[in-house]
Protein backbone atom coordinates (compact mmCIF):
# COMPACT_ATOMS: atom_id res chain seq x y z
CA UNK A 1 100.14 61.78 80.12
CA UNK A 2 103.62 60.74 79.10
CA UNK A 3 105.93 59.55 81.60
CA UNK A 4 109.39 60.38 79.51
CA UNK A 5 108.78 57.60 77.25
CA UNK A 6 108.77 58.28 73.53
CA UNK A 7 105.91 58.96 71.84
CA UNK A 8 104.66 56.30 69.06
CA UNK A 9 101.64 56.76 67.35
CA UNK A 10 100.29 53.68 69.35
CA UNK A 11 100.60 55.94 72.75
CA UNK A 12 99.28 59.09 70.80
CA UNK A 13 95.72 57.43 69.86
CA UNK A 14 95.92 56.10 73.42
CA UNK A 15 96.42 59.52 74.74
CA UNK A 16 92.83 60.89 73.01
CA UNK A 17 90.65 61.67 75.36
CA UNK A 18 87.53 60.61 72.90
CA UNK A 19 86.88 57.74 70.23
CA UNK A 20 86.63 60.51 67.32
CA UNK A 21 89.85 61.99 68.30
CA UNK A 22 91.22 58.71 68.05
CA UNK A 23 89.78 57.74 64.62
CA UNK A 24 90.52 61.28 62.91
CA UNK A 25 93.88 60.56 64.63
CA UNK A 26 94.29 57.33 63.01
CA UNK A 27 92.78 58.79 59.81
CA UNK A 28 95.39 61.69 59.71
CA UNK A 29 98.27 59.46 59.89
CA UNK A 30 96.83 56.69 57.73
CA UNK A 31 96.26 58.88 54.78
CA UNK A 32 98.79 61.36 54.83
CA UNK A 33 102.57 62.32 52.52
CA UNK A 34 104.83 60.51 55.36
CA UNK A 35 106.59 63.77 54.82
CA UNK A 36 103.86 65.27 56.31
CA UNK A 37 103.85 63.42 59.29
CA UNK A 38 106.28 64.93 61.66
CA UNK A 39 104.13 67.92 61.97
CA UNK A 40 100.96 66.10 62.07
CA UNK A 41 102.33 64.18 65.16
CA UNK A 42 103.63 66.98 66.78
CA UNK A 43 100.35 68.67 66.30
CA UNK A 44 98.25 65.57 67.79
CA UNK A 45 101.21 65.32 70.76
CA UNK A 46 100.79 69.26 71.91
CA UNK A 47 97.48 69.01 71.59
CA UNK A 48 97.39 66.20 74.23
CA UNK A 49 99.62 67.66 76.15
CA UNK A 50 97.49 71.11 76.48
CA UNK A 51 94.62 68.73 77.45
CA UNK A 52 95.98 66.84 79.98
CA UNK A 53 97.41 70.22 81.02
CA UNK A 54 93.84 71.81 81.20
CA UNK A 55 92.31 68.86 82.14
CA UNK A 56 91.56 70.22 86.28
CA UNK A 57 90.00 73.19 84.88
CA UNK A 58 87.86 71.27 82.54
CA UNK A 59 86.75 69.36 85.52
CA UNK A 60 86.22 71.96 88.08
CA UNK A 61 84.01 73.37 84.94
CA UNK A 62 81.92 70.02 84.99
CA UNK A 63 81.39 69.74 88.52
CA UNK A 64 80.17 73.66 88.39
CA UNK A 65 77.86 72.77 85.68
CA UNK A 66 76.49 69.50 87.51
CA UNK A 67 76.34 71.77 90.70
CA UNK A 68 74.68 75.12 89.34
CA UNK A 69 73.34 74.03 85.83
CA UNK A 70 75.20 76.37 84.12
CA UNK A 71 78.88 77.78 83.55
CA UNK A 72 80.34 80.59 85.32
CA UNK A 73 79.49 84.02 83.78
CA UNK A 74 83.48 84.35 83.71
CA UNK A 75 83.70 81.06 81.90
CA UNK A 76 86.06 81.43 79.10
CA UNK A 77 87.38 78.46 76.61
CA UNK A 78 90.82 77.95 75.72
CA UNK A 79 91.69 74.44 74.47
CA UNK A 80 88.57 73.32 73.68
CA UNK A 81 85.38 74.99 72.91
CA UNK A 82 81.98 73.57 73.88
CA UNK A 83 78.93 74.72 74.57
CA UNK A 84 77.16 74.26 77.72
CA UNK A 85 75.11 71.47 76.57
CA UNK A 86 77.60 69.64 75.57
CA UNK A 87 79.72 70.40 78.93
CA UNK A 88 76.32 69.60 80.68
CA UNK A 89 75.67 66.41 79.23
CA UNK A 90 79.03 65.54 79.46
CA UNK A 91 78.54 65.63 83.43
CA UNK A 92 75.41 64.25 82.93
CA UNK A 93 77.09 61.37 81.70
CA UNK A 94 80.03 61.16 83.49
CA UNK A 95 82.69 60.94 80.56
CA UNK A 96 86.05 61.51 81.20
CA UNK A 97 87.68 63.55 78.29
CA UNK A 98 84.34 64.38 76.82
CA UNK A 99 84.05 68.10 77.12
């Protein structure tokens, strides 16, 4: 997602893939020692890095589930763990981000 520019918090909340990342983002930072914050940050910037990372397997996973109804029996999670509702409805819906 980053393109060698620094990261700010601005371009971290951007980053999240979903609304309640962004918030509890937000809410992390907002509320926290400042010197706490470096490792918050660098928790919230790996973590979007490992998504964006992941993010072709997490879509080859949605278009299986819109395809077949179902994940593939060797389906395991790594980065983020969701059932296969939620991965289904997620390709019901078409949400970028959301599984």
């Amino acid at each position: 997602m980053n393109t060698g520019q620094p990261w700010t918090i601005d371009s971290i909340a951007h980053a999240l893939p979903h609304p309640e990342l962004r918030a509890t983002f937000m809410r992390e930072t907002s509320f926290t020692d400042v010197r706490e914050l470096p490792a918050i940050l660098d928790r919230w910037v790996t973590f979007i890095e490992e998504f964006e990372a992941d993010r072709d397997r997490v879509e080859q996973l949605r278009a299986l589930v819109t395809e077949n109804g179902h994940l593939p029996p060797t389906y395991e999670a790594t980065l983020v763990d969701v059932t296969e509702d939620e991965l289904r409805a997620a390709a019901r819906s078409g949400q970028r981000g959301a599984a």
